[in-house]
N, C-alpha and C. Protein backbone atom coordinates (compact mmCIF):
# COMPACT_ATOMS: atom_id res chain seq x y z
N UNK A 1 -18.21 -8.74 15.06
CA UNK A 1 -16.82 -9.00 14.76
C UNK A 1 -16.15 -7.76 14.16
N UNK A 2 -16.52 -7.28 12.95
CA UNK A 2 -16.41 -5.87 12.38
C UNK A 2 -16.16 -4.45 13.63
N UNK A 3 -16.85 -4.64 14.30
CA UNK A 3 -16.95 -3.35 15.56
C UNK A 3 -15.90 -3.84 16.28
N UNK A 4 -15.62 -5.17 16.87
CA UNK A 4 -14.20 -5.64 17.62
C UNK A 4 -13.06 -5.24 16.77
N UNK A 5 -13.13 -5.97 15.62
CA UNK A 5 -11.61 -4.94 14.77
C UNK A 5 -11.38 -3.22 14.94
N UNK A 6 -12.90 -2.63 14.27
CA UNK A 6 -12.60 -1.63 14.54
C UNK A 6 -12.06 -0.95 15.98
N UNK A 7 -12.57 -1.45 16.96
CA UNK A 7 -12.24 -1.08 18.16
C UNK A 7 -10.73 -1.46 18.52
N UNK A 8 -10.36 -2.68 17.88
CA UNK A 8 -8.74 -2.68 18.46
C UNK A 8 -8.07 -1.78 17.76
N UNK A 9 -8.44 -1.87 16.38
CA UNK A 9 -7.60 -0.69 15.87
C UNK A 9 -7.26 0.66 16.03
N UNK A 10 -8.78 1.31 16.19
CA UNK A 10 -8.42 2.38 17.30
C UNK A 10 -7.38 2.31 18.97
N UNK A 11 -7.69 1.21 19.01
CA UNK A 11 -7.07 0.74 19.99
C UNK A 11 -5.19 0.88 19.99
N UNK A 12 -4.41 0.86 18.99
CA UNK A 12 -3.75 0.47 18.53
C UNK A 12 -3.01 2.02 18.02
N UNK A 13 -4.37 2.56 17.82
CA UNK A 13 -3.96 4.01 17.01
C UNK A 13 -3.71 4.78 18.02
N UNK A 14 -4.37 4.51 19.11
CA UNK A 14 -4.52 5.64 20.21
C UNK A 14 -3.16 4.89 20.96
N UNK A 15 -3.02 4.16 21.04
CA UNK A 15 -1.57 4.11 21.99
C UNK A 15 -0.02 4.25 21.04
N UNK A 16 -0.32 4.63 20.17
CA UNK A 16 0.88 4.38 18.90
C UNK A 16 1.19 5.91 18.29
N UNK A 17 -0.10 6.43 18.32
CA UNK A 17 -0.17 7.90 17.97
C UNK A 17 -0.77 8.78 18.50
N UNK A 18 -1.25 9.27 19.53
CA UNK A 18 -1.67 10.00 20.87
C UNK A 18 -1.51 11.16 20.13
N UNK A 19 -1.14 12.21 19.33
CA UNK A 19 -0.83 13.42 18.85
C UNK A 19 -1.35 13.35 17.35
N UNK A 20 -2.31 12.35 17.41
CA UNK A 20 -2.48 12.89 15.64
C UNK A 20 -3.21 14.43 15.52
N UNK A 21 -2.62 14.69 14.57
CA UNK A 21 -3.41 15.95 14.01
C UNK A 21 -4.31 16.06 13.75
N UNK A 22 -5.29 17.47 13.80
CA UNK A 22 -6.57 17.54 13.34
C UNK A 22 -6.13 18.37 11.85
N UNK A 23 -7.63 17.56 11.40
CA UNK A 23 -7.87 18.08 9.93
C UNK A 23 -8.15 19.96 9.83
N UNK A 24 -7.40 20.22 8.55
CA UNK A 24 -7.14 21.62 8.51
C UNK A 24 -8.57 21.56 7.63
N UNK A 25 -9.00 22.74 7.64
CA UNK A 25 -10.41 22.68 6.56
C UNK A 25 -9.65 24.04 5.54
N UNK A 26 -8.80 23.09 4.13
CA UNK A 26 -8.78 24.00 3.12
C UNK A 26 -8.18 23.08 1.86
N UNK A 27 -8.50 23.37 0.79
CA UNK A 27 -8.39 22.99 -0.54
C UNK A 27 -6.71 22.82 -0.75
N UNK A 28 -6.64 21.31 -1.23
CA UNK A 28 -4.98 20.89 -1.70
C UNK A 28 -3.92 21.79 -2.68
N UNK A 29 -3.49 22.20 -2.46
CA UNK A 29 -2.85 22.70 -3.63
C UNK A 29 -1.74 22.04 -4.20
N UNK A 30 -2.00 22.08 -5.76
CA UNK A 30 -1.45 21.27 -6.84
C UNK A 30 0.20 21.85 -6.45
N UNK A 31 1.64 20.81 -6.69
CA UNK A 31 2.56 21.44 -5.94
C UNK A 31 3.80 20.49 -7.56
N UNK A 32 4.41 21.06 -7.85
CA UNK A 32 5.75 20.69 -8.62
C UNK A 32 6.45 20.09 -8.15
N UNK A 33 6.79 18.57 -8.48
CA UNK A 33 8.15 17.80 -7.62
C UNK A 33 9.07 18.26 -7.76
N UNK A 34 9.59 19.15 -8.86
CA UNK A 34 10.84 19.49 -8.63
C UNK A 34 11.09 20.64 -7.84
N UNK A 35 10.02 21.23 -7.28
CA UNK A 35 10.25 22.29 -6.06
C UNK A 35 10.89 21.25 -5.10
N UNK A 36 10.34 20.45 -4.58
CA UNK A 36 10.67 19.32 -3.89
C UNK A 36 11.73 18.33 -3.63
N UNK A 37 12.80 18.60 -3.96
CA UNK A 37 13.95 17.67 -4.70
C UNK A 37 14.92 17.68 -3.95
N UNK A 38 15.61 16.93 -2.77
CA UNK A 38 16.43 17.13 -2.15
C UNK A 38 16.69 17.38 -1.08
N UNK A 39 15.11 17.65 -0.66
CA UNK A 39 14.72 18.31 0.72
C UNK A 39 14.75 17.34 2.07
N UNK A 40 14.70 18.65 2.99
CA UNK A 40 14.44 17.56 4.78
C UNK A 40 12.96 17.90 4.76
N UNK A 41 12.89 16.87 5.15
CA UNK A 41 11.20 16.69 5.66
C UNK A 41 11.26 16.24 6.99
N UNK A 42 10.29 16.56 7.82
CA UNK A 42 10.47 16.51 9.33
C UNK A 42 8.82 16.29 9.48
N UNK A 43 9.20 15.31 10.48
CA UNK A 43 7.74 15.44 11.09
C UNK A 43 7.73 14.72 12.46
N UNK A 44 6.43 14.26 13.17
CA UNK A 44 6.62 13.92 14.64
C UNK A 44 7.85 12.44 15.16
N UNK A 45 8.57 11.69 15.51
CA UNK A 45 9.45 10.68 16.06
C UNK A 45 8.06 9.88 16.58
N UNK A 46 8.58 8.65 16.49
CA UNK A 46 7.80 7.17 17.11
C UNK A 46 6.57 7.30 15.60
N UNK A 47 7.41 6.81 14.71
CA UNK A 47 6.55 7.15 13.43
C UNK A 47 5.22 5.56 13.54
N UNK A 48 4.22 6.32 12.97
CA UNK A 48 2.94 5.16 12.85
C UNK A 48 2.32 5.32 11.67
N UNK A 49 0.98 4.23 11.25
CA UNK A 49 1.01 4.03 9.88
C UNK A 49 1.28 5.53 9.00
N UNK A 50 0.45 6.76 9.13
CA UNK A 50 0.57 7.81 8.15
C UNK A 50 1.70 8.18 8.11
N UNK A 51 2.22 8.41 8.83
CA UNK A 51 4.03 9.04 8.71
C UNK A 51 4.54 8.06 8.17
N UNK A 52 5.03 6.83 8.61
CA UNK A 52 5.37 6.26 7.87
C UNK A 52 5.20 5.69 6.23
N UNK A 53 3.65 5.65 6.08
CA UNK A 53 3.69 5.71 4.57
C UNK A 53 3.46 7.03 4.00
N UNK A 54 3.17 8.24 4.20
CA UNK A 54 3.96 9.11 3.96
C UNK A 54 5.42 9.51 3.33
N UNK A 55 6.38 8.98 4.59
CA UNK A 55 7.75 8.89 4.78
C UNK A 55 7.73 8.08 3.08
N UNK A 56 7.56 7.04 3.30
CA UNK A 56 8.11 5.73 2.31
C UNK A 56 7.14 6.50 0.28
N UNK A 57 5.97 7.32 0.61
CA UNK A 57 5.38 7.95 -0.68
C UNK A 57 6.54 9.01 -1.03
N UNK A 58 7.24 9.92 0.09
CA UNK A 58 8.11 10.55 -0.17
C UNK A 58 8.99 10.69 -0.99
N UNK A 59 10.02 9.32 -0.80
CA UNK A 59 10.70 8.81 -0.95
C UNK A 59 10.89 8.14 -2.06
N UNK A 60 9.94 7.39 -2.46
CA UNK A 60 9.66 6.71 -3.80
C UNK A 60 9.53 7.63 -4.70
N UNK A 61 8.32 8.58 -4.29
CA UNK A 61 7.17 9.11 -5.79
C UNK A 61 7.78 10.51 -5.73
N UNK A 62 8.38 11.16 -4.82
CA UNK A 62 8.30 13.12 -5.24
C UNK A 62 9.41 13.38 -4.74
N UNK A 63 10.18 12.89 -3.74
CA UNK A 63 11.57 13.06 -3.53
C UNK A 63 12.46 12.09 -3.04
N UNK A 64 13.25 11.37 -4.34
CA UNK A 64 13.74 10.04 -4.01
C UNK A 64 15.34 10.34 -3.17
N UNK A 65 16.00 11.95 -2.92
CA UNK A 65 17.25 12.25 -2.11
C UNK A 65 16.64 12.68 -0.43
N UNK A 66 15.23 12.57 -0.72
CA UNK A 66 14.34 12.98 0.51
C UNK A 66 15.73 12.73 2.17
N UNK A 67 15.68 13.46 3.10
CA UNK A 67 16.37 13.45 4.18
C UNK A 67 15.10 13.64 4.77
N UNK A 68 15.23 12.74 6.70
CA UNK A 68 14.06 12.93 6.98
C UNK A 68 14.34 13.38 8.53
N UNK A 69 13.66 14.26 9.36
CA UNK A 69 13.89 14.34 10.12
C UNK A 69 13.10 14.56 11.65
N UNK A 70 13.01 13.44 12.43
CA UNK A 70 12.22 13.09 13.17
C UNK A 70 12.06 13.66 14.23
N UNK A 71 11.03 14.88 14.45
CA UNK A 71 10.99 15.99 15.73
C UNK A 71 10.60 15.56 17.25
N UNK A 72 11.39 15.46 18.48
CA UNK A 72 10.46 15.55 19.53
C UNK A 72 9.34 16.37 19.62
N UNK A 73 9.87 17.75 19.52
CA UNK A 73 8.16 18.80 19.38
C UNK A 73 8.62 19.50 17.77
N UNK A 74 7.43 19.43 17.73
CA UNK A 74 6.91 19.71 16.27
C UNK A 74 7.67 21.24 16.43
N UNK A 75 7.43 22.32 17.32
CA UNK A 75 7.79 23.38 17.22
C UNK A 75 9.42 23.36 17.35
N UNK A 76 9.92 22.29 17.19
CA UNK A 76 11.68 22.63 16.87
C UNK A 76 11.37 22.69 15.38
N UNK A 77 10.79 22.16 14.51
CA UNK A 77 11.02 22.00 13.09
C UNK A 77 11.67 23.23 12.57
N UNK A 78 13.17 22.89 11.88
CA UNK A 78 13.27 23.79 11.00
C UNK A 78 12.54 24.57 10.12
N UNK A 79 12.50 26.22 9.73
CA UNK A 79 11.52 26.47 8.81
C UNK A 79 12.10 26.34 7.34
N UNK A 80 13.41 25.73 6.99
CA UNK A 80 14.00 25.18 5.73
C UNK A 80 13.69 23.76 5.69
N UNK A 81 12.89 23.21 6.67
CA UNK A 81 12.05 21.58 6.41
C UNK A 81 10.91 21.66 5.75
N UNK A 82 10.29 20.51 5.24
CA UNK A 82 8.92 20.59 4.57
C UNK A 82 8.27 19.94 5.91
N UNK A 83 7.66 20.26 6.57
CA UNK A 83 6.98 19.35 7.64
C UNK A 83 5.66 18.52 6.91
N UNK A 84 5.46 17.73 7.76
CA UNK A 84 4.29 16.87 7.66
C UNK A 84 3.81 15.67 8.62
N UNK A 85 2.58 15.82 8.42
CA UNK A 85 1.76 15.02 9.64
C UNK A 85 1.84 15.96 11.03
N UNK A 86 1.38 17.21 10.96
CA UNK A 86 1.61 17.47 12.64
C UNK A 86 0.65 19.10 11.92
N UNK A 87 0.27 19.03 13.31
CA UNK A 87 -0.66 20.55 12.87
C UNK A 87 0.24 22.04 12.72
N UNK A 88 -0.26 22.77 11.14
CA UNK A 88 0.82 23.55 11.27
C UNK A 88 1.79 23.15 10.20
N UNK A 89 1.26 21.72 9.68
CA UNK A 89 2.72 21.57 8.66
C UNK A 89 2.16 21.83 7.12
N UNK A 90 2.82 21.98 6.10
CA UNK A 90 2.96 22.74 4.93
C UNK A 90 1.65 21.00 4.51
N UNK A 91 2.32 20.08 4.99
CA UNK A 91 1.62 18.71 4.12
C UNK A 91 0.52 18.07 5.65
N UNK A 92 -0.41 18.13 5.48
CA UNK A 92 -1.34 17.46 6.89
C UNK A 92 -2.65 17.13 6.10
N UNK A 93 -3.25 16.52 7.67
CA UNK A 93 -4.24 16.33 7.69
C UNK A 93 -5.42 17.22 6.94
N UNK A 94 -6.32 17.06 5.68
CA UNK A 94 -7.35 18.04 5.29
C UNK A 94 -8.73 17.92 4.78
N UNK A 95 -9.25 18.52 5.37
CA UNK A 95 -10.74 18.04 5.64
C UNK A 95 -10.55 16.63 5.66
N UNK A 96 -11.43 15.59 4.89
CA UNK A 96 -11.55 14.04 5.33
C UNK A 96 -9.94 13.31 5.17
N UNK A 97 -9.23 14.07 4.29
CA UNK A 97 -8.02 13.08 3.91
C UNK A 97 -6.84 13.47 4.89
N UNK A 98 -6.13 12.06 4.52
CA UNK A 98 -4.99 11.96 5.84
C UNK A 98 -3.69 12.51 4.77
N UNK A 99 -2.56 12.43 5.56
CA UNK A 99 -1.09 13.04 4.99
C UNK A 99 -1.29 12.29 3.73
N UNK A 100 -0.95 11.65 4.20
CA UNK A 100 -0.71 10.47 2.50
C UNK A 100 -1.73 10.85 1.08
N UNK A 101 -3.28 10.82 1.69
CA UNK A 101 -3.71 11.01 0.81
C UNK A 101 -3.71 12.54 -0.12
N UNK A 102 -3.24 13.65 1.32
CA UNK A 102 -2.77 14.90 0.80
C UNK A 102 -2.01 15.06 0.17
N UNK A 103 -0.83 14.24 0.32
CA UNK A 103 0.36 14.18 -0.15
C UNK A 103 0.34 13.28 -2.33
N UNK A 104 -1.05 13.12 -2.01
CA UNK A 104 -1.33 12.34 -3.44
C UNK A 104 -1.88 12.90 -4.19
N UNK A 105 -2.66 13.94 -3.43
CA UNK A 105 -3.45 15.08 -4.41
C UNK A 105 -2.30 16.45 -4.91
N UNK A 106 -1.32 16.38 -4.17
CA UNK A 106 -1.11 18.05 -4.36
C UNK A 106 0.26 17.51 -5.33
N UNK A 107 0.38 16.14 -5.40
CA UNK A 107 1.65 16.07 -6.09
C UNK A 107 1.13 15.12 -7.42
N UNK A 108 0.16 14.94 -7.67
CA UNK A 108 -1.19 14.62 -8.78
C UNK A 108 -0.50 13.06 -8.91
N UNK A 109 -0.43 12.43 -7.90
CA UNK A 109 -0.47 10.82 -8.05
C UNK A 109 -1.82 9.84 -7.91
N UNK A 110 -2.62 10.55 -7.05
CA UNK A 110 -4.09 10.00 -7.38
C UNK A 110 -4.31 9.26 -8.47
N UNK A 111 -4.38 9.35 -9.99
CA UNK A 111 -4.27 8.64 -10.33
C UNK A 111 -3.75 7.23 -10.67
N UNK A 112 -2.61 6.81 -10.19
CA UNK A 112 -2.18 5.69 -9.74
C UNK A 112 -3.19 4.61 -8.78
N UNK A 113 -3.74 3.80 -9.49
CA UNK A 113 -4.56 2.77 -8.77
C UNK A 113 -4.04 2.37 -7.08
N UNK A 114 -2.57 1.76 -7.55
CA UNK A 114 -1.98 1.06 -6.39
C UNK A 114 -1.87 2.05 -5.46
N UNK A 115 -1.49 3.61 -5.48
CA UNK A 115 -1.58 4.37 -4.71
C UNK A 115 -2.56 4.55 -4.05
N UNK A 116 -3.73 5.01 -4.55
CA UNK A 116 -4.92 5.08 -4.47
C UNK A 116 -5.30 4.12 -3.14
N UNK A 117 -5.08 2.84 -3.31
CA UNK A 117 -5.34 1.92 -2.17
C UNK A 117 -4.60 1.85 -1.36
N UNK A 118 -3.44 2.01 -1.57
CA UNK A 118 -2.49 2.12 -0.32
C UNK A 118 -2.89 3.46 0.55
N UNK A 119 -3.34 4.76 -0.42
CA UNK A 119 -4.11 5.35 0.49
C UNK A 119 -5.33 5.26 0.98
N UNK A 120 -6.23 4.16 0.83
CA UNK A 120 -7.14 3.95 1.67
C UNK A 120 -7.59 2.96 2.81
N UNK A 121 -6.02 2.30 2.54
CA UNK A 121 -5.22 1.43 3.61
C UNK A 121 -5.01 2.73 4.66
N UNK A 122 -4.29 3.38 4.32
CA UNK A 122 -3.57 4.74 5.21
C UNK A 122 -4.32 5.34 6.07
N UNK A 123 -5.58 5.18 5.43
CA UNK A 123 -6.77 6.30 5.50
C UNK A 123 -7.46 5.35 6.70
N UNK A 124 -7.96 4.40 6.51
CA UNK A 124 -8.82 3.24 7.41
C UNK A 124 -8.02 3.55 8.66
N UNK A 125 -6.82 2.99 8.74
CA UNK A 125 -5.87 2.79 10.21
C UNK A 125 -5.72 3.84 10.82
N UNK A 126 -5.11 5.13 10.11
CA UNK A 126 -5.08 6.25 10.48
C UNK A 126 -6.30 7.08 11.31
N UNK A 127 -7.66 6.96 10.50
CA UNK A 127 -8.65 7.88 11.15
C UNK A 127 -9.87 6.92 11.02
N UNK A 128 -9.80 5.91 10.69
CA UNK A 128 -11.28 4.93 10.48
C UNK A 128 -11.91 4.90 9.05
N UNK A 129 -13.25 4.87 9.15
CA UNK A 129 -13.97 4.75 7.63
C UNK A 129 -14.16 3.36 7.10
N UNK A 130 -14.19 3.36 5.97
CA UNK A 130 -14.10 2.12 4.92
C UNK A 130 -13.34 0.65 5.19
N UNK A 131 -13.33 -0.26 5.72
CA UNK A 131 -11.97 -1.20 6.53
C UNK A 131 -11.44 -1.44 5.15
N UNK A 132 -10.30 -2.09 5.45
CA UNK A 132 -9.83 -2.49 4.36
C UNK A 132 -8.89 -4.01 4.71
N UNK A 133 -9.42 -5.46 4.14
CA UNK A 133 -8.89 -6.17 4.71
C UNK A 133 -7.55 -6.17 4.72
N UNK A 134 -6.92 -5.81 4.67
CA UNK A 134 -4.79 -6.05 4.78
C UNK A 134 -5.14 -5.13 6.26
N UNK A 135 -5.68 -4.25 6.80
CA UNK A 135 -5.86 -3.30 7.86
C UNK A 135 -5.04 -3.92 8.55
N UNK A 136 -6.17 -5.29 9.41
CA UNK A 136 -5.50 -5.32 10.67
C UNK A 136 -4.19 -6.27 10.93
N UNK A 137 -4.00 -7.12 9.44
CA UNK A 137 -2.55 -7.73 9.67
C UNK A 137 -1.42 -6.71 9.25
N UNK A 138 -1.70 -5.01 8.46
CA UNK A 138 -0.62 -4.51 8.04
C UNK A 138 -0.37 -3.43 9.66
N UNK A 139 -1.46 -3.38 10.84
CA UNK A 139 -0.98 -2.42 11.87
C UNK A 139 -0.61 -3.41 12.83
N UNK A 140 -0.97 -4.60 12.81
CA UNK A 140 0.25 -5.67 13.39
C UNK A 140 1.90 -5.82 12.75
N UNK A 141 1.58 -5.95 11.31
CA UNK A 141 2.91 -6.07 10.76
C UNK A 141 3.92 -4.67 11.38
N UNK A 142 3.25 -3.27 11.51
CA UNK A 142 3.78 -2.48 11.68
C UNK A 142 4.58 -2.38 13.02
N UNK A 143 3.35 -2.71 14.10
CA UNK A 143 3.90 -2.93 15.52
C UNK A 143 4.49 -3.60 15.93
N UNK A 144 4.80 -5.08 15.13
CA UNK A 144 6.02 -6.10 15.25
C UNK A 144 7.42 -5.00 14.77
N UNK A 145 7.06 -4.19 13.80
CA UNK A 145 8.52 -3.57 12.90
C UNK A 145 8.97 -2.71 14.02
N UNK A 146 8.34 -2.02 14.61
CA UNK A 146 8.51 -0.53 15.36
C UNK A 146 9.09 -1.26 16.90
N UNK A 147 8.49 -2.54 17.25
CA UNK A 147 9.25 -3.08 18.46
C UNK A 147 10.79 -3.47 17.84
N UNK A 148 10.70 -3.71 16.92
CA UNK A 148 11.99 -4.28 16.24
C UNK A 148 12.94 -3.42 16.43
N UNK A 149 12.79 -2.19 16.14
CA UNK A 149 13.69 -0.76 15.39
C UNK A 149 13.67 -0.49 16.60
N UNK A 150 15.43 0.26 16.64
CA UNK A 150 15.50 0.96 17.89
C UNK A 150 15.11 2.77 17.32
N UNK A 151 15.71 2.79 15.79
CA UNK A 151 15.00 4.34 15.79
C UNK A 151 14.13 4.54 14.37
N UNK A 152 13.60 5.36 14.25
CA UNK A 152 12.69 5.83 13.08
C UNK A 152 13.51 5.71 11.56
N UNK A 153 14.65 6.11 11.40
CA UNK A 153 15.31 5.56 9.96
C UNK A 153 15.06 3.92 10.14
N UNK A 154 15.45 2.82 11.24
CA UNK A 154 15.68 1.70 11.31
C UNK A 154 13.74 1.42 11.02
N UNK A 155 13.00 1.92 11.12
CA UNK A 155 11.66 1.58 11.30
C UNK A 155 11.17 1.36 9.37
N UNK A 156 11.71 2.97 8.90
CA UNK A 156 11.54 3.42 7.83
C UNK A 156 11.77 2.08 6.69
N UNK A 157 13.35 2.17 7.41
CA UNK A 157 13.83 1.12 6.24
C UNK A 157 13.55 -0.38 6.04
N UNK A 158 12.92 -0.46 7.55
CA UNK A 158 12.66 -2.30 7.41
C UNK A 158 10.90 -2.29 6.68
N UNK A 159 10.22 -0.97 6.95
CA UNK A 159 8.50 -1.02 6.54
C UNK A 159 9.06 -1.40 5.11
N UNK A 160 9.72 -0.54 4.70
CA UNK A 160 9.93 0.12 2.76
C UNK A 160 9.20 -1.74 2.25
N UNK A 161 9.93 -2.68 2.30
CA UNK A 161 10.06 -3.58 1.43
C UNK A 161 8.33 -3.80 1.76
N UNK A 162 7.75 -3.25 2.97
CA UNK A 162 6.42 -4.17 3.15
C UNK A 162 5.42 -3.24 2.30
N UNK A 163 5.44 -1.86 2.13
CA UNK A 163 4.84 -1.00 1.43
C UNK A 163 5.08 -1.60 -0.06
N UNK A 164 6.56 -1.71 -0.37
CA UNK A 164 6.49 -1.93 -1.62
C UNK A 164 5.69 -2.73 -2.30
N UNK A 165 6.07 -4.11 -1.18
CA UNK A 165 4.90 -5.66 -1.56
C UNK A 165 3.12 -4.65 -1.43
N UNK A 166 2.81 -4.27 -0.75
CA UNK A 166 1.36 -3.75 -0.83
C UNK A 166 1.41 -3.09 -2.01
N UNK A 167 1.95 -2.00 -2.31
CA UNK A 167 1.88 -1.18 -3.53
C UNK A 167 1.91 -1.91 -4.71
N UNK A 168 3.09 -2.99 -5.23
CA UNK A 168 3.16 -4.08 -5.69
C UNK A 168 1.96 -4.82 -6.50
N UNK A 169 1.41 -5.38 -4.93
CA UNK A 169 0.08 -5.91 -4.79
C UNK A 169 -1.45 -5.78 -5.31
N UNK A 170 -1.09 -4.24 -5.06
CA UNK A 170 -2.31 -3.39 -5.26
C UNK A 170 -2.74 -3.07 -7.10
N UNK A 171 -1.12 -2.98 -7.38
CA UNK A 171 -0.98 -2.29 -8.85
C UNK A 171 -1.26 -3.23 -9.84
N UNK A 172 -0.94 -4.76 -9.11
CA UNK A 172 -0.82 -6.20 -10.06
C UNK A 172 -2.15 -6.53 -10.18
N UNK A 173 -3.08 -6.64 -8.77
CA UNK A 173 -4.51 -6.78 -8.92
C UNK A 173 -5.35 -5.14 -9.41
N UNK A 174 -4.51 -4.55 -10.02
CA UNK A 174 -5.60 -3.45 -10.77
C UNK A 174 -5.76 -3.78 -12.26
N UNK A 175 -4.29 -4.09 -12.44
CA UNK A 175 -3.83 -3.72 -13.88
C UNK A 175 -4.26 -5.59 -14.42
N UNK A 176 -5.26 -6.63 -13.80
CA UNK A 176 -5.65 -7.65 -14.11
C UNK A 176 -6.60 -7.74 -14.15
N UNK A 177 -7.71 -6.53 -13.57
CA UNK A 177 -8.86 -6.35 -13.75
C UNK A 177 -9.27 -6.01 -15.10
């Protein structure tokens, strides 16, 4: 049963995200939010789980005026954007960890429990590993949202409330332990 989930999910990943990035092999670097403040961030269009919670960590935790901007090819990206999720971008894939979880180390939110799991929610769907049960009803929840949305802001904004409830979720069953 375990190997059937895993397999749809890949399943799911590979028709949803066909261009994921490969992992860069080099050490996170610790980064100041207020370098960060205001900025466009750009990364690949037809956003899936990592970009999107990415997008929505953005937004919340390190740049809440964040502008975002969704590339056909990665090589239009402005070089006054912060890119991310795409090979080549300032925030990616590194060694085992995905955007999100990069995006947690270099801006020192790791510590945050609820984060923490939401990145290993991120982490499971995105590249495999560890399952995590919310997995396979949160990359359904996603693919109901993304048929919904005609574009990537409309995608962004209808996930937000479902991240929040997970994050939410995550932080309420830590902080009761």
């Amino acid at each position: 049963m375990e190997g059937a989930l895993a397999d749809a999910e890949a399943a799911l990943n590979a028709r949803f995200a066909p261009d994921e990035p490969h992992a860069a092999h080099r050490k996170v670097r610790l980064r100041d939010r207020k370098d960060y403040r205001a900025r466009i961030w750009a990364t690949r269009e037809r956003l899936w789980i990592d970009r999107v919670a990415s997008a929505w960590l953005i937004r919340r935790f390190i740049d809440p005026k964040a502008k975002f901007l969704w590339l056909k090819r990665v090589r239009d990206c402005p070089r006054s954007a912060v890119g991310f999720d795409f090979d080549g971008a300032e925030f990616t894939h590194a060694d085992s960890k995905v955007t999100f979880e990069v995006l947690l180390s270099s801006f020192s939110l790791e510590h945050d429990a609820g984060l923490r799991r939401l990145g290993a929610l991120v982490h499971h769907l995105d590249v495999g590993g560890i399952p995590v049960a919310e997995g396979p009803g949160f990359a359904t929840i996603m693919a109901g949202t993304r048929a919904l949305q005609a574009d990537d802001d409309g995608l962004l904004k209808a996930i937000t409330p479902v991240l929040d409830s997970l994050y939410a979720g995550y932080s309420a069953a830590d902080r009761e332990r």
